[in-house]
C-alpha atoms as a PDB file:
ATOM      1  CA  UNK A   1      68.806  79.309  29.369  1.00  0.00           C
ATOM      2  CA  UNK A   2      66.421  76.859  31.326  1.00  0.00           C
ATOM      3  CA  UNK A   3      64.676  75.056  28.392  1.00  0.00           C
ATOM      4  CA  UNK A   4      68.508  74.352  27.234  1.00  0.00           C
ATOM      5  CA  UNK A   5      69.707  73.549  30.469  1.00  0.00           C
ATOM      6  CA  UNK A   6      66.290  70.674  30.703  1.00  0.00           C
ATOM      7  CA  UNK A   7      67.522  69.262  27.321  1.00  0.00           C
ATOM      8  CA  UNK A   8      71.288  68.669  28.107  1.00  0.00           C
ATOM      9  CA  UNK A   9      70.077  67.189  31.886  1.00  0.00           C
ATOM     10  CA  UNK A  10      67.594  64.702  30.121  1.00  0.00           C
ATOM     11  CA  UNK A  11      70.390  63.908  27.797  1.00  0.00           C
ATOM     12  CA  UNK A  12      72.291  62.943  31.055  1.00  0.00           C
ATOM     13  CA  UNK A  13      69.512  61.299  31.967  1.00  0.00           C
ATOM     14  CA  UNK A  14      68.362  63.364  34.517  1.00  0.00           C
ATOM     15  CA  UNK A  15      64.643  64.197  34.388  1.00  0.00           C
ATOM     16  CA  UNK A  16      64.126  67.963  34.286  1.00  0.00           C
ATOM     17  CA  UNK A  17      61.530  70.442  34.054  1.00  0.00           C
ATOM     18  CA  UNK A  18      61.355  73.911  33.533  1.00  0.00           C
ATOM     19  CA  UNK A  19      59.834  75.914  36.380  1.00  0.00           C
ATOM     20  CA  UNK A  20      60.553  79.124  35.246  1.00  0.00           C
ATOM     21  CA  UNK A  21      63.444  81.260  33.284  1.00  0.00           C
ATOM     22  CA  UNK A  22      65.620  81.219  35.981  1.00  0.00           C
ATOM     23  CA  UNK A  23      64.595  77.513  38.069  1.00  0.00           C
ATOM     24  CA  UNK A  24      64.933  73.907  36.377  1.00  0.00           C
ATOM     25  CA  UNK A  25      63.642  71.294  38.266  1.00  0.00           C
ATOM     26  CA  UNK A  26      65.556  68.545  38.558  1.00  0.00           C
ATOM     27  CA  UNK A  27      64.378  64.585  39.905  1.00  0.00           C
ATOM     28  CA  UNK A  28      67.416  62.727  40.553  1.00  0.00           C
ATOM     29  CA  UNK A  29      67.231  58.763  40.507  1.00  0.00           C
ATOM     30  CA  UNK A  30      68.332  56.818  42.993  1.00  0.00           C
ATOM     31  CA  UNK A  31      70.998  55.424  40.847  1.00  0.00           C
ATOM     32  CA  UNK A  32      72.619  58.144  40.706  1.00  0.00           C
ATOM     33  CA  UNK A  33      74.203  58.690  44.254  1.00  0.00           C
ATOM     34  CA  UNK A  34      77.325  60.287  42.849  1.00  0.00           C
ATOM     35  CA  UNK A  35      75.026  63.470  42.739  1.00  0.00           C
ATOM     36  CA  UNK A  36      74.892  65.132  46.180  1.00  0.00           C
ATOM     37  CA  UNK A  37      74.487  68.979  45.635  1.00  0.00           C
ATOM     38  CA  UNK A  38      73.372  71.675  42.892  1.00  0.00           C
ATOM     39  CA  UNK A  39      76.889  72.133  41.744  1.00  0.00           C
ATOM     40  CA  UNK A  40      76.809  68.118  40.720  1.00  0.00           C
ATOM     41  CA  UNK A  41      73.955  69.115  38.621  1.00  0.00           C
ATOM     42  CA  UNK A  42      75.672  71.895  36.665  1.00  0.00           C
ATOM     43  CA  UNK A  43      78.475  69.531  36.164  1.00  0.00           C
ATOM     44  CA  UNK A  44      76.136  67.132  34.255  1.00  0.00           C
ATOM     45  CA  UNK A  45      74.998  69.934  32.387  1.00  0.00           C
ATOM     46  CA  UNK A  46      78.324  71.053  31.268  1.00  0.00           C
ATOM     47  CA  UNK A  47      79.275  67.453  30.459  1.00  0.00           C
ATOM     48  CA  UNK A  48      76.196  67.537  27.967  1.00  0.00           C
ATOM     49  CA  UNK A  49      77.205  71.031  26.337  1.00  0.00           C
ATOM     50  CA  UNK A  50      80.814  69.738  26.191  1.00  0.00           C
ATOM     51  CA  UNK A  51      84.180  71.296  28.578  1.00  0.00           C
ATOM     52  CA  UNK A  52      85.348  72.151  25.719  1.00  0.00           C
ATOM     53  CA  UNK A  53      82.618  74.569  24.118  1.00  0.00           C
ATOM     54  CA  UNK A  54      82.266  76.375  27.418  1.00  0.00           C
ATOM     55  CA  UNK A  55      83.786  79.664  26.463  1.00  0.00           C
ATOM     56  CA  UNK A  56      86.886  80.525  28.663  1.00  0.00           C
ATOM     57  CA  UNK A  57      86.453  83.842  30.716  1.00  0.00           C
ATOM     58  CA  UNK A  58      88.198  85.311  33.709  1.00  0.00           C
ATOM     59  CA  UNK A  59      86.651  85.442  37.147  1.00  0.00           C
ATOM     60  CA  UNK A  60      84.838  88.102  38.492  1.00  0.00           C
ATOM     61  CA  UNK A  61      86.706  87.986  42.143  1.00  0.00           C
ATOM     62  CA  UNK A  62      89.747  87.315  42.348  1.00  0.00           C
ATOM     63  CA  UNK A  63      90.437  85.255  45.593  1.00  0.00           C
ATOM     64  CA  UNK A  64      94.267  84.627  47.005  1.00  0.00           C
ATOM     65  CA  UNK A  65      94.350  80.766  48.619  1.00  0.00           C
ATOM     66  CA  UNK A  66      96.496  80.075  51.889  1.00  0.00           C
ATOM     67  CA  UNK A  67      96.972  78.214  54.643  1.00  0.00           C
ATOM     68  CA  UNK A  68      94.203  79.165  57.842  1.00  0.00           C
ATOM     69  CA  UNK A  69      96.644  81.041  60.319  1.00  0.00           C
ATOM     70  CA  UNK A  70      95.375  78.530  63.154  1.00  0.00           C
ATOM     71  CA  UNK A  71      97.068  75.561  60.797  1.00  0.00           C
ATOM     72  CA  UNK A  72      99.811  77.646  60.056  1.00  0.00           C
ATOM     73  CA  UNK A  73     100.662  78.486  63.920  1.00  0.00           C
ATOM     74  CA  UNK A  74     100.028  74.258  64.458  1.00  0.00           C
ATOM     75  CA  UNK A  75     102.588  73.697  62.094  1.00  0.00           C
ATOM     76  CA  UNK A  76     105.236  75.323  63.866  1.00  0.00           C
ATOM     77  CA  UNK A  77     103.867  74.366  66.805  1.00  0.00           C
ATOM     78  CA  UNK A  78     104.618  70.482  65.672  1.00  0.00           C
ATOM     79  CA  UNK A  79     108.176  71.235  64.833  1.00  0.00           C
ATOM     80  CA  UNK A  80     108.651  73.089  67.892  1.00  0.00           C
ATOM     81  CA  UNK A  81     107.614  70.319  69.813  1.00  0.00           C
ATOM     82  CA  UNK A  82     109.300  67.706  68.005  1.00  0.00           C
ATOM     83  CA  UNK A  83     112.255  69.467  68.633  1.00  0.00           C
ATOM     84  CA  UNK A  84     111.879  68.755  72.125  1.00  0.00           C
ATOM     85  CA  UNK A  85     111.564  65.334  71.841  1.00  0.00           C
ATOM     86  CA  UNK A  86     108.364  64.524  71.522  1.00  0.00           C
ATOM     87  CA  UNK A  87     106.599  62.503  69.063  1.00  0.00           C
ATOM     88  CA  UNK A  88     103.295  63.206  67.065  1.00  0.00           C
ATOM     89  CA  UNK A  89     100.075  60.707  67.106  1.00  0.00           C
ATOM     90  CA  UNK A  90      97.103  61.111  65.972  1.00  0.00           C
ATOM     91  CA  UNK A  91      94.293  59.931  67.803  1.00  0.00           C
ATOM     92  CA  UNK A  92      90.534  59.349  66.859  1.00  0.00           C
ATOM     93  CA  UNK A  93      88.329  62.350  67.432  1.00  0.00           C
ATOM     94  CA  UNK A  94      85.589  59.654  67.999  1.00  0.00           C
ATOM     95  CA  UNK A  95      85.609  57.962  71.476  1.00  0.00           C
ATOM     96  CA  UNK A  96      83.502  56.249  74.409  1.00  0.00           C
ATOM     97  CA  UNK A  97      81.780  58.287  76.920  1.00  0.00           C
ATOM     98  CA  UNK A  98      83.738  56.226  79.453  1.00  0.00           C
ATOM     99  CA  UNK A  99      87.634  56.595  78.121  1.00  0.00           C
ATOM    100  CA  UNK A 100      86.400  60.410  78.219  1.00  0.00           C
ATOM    101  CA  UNK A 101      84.546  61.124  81.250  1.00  0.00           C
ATOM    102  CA  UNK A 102      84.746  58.463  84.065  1.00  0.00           C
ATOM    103  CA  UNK A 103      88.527  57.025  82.868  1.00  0.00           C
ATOM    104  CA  UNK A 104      89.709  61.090  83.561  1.00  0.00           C
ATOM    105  CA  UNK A 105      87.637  61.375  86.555  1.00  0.00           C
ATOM    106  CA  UNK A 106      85.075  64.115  84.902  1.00  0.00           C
ATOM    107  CA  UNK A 107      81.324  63.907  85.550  1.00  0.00           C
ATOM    108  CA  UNK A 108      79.590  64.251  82.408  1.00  0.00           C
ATOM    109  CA  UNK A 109      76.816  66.631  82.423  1.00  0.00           C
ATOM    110  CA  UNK A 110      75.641  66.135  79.125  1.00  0.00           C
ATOM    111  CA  UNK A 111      76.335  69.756  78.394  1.00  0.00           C
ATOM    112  CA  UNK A 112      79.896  69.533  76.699  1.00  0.00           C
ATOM    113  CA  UNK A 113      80.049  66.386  74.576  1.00  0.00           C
ATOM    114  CA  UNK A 114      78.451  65.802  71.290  1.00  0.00           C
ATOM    115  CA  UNK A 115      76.763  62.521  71.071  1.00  0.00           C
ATOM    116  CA  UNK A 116      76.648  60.330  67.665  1.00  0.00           C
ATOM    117  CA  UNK A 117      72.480  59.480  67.542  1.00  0.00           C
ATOM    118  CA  UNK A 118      73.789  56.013  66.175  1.00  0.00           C
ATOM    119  CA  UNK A 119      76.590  54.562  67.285  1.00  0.00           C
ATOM    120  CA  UNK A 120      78.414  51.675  65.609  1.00  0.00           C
ATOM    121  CA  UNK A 121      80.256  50.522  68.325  1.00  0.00           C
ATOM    122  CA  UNK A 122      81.087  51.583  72.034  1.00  0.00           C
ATOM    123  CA  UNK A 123      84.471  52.610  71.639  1.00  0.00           C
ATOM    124  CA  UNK A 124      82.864  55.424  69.146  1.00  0.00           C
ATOM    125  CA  UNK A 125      79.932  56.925  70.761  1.00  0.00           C
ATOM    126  CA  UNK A 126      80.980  60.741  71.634  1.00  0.00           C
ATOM    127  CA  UNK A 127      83.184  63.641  69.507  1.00  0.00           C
ATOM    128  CA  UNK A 128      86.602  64.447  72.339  1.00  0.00           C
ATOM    129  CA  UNK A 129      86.141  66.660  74.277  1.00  0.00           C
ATOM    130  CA  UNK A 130      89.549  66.669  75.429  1.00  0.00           C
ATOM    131  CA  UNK A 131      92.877  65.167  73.690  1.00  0.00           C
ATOM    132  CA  UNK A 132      94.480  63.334  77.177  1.00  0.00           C
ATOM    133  CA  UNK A 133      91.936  60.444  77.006  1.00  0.00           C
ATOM    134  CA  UNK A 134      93.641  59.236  73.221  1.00  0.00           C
ATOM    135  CA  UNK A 135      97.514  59.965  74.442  1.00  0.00           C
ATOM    136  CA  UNK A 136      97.116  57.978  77.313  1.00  0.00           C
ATOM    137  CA  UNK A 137      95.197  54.907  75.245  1.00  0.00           C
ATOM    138  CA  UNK A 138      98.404  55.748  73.259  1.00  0.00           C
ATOM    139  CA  UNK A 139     100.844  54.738  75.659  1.00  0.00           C
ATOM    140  CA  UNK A 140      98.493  51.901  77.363  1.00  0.00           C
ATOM    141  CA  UNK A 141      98.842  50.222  74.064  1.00  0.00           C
ATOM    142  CA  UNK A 142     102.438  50.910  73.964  1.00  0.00           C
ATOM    143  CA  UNK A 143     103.704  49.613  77.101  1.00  0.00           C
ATOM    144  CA  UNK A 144     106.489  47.836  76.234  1.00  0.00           C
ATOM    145  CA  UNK A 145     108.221  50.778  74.583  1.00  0.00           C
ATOM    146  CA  UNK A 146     111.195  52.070  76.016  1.00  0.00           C
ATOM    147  CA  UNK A 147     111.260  54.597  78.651  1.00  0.00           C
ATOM    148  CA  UNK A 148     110.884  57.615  78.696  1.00  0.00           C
ATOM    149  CA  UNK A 149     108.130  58.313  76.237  1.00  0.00           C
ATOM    150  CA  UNK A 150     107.341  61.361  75.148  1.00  0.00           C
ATOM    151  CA  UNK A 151     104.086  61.975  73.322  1.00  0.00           C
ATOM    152  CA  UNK A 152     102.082  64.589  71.817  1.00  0.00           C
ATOM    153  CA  UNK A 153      99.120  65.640  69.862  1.00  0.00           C
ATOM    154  CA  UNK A 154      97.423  69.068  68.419  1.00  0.00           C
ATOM    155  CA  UNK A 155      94.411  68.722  67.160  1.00  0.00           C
ATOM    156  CA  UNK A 156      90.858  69.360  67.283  1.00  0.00           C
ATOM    157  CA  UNK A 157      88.490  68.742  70.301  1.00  0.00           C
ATOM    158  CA  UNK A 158      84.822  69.213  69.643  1.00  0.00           C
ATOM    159  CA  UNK A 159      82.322  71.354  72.047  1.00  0.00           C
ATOM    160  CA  UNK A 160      78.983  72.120  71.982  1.00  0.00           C
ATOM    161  CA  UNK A 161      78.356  75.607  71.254  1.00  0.00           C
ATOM    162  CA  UNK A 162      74.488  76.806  70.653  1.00  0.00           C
ATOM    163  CA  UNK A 163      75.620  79.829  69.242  1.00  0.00           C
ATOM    164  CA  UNK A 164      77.314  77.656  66.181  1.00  0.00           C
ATOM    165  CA  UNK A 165      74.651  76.751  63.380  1.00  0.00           C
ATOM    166  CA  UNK A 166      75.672  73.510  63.704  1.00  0.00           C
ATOM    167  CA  UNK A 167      75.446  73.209  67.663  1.00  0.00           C
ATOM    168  CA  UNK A 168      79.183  71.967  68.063  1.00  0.00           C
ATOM    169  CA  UNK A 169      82.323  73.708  67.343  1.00  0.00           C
ATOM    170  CA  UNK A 170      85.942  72.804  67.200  1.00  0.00           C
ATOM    171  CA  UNK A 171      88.684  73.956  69.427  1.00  0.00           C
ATOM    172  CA  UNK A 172      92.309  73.579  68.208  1.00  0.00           C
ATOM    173  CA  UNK A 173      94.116  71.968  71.404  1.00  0.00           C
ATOM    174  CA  UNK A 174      97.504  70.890  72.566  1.00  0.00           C
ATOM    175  CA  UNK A 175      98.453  67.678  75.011  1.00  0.00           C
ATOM    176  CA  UNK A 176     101.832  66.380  75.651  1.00  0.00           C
ATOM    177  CA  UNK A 177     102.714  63.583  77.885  1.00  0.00           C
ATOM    178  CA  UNK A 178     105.536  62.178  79.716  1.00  0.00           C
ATOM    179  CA  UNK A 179     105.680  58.868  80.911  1.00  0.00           C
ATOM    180  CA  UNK A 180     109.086  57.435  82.879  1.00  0.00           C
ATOM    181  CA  UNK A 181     109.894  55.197  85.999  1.00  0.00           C
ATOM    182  CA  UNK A 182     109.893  58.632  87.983  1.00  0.00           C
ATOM    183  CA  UNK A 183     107.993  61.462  87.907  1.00  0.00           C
ATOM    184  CA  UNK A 184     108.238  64.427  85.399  1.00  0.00           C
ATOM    185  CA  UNK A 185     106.334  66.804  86.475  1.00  0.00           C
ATOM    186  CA  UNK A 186     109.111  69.853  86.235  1.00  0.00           C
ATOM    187  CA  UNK A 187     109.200  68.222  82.644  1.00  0.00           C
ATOM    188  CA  UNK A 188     105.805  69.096  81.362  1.00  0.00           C
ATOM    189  CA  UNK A 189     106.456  72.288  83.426  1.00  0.00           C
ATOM    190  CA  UNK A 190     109.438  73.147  80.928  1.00  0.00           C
ATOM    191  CA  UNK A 191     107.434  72.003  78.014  1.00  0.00           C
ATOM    192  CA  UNK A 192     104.915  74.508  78.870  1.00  0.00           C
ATOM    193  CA  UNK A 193     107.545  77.358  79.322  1.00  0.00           C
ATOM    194  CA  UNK A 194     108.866  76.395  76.046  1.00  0.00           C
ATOM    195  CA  UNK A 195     105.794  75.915  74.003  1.00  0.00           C
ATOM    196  CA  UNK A 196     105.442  79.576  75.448  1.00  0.00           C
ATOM    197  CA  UNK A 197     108.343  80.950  74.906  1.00  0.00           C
ATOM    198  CA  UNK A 198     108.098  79.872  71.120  1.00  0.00           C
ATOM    199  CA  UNK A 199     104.704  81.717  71.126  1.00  0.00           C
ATOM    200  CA  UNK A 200     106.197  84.486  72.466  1.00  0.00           C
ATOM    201  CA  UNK A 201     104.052  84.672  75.666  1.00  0.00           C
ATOM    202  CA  UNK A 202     106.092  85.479  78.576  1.00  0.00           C
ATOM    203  CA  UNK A 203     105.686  84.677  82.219  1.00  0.00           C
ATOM    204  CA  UNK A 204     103.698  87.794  83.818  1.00  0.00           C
ATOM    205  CA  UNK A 205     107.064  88.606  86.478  1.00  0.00           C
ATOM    206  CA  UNK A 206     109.325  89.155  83.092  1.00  0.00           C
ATOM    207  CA  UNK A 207     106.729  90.520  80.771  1.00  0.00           C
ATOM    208  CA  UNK A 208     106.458  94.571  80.392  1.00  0.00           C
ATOM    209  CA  UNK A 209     103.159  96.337  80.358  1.00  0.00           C
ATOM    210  CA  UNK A 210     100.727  95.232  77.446  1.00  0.00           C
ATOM    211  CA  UNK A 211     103.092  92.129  76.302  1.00  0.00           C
ATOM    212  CA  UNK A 212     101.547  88.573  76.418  1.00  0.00           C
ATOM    213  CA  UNK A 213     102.394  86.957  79.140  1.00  0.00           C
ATOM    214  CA  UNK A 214     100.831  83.786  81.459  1.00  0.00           C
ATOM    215  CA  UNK A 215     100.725  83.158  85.028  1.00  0.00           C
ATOM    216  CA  UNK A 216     100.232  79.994  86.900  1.00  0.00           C
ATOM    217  CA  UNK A 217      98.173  78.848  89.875  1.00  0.00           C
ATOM    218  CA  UNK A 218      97.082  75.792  92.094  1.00  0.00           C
ATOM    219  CA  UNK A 219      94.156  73.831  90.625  1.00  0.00           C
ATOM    220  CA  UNK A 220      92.160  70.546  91.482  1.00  0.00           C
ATOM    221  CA  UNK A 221      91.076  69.107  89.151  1.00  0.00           C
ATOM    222  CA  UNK A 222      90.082  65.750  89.671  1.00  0.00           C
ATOM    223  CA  UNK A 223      92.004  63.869  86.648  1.00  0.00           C
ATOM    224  CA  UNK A 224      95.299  65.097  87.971  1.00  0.00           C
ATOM    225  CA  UNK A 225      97.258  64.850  91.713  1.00  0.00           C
ATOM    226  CA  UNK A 226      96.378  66.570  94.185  1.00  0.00           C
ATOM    227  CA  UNK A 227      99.420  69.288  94.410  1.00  0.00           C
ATOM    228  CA  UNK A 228     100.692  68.366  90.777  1.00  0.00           C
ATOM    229  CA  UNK A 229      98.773  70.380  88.850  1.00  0.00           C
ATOM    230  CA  UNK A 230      98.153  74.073  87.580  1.00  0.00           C
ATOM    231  CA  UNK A 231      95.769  75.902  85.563  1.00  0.00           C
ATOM    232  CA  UNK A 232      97.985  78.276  82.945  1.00  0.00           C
ATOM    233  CA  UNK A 233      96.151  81.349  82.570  1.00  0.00           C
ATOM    234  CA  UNK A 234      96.828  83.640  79.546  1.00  0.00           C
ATOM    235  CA  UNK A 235      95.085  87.118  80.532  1.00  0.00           C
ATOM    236  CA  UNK A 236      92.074  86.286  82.332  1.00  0.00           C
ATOM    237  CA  UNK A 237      91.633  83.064  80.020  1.00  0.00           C
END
């Protein structure tokens, strides 16, 4: 009923007009800030009729909640990886166009990152675009740890996307590091195997016809060594 609905909002002081049956127009003061959406509204409104004169009545959907599978398969992810050794941080998915473009080595094209319009500060200007730039501000600020240290972190890394409605989408990602007085590349190798093997992807020489599987080969990019890196490909991807 809107002309009921217009009494119990100016009640809650709320000025409100009927528009028609079915629309109530609402002018919301600038004191109240705590109101942000329609659904803030209705909760005035059944404040002013009173919780407990609403009339109980089941739903008309039922709905089943759950974990997303992507969290679900990070979960086991962590433990798998924590298993292994490593330890979990958590980075900021805020950071400075320089930690995450010329500190790896990666031009910036201005086609990948999403910039804040307003930034506060210069260590927050861009959303990640890749999780290696916080690990290894991780270790730089934990240098007198002892050795080795074995780090990771699986979260989200955000990429423009001008398909999304909001220009940006996130990417779930994975980065593990190993930092000792020697190298460790075979290491991160086995890491990679194992993460993997837990996922049951197998490498493409073991894997029968239509399984998962992943192959490796040579790649140069510039944030790595020359001859110590690979791209992991699973399928064409």
């Amino acid at each position: 009923d809107a002309e009921k609905c217009v009494t119990l909002l100016n009640r809650m002081m709320l000025p409100a007009e009927k528009i028609s049956d079915s629309v109530v127009q609402v002018t919301v003061p600038p004191t109240r800030s705590d109101i942000l959406q329609a659904c803030d509204i209705m909760e005035d409104v059944a404040i002013a009729f009173g919780i407990n004169n609403i009339e109980a009545t089941l739903p008309r959907g039922m709905t089943m909640g759950g974990m997303q599978l992507v969290n679900k398969l990070s979960d086991h992810v962590r433990i798998e990886m924590a298993t292994a050794g490593y330890t979990e941080v958590l980075t900021m998915a805020l950071c400075s166009k320089e930690e995450n473009f010329q500190m790896l080595r990666k031009p910036n094209d201005g086609t990948s990152a999403v910039e804040l319009a307003n930034p506060k500060t210069q260590e927050f200007q861009i959303c990640r675009t890749s999780l290696l730039a916080g690990l290894l501000k991780t270790l730089n600020s934990n240098k007198s740890a002892a050795l080795p240290v074995k780090l990771f972190e699986l979260s989200d890394i955000v990429l423009k996307d001008g398909a999304s409605d909001t220009g940006a989408k996130n990417h779930r990602r994975l980065c593990a590091v190993y930092c000792n007085a020697t190298s460790g590349f075979e290491l991160i190798h086995g890491t990679m195997d194992f993460v993997m093997m837990k996922l049951s992807v197998k490498p493409a020489s073991s894997a029968s016809e239509g399984e998962p599987s992943y192959t490796i080969r040579p790649s140069e990019h510039p944030t790595y060594f020359p001859g110590r890196q690979a791209d992991v490909l699973v399928g064409d991807k």
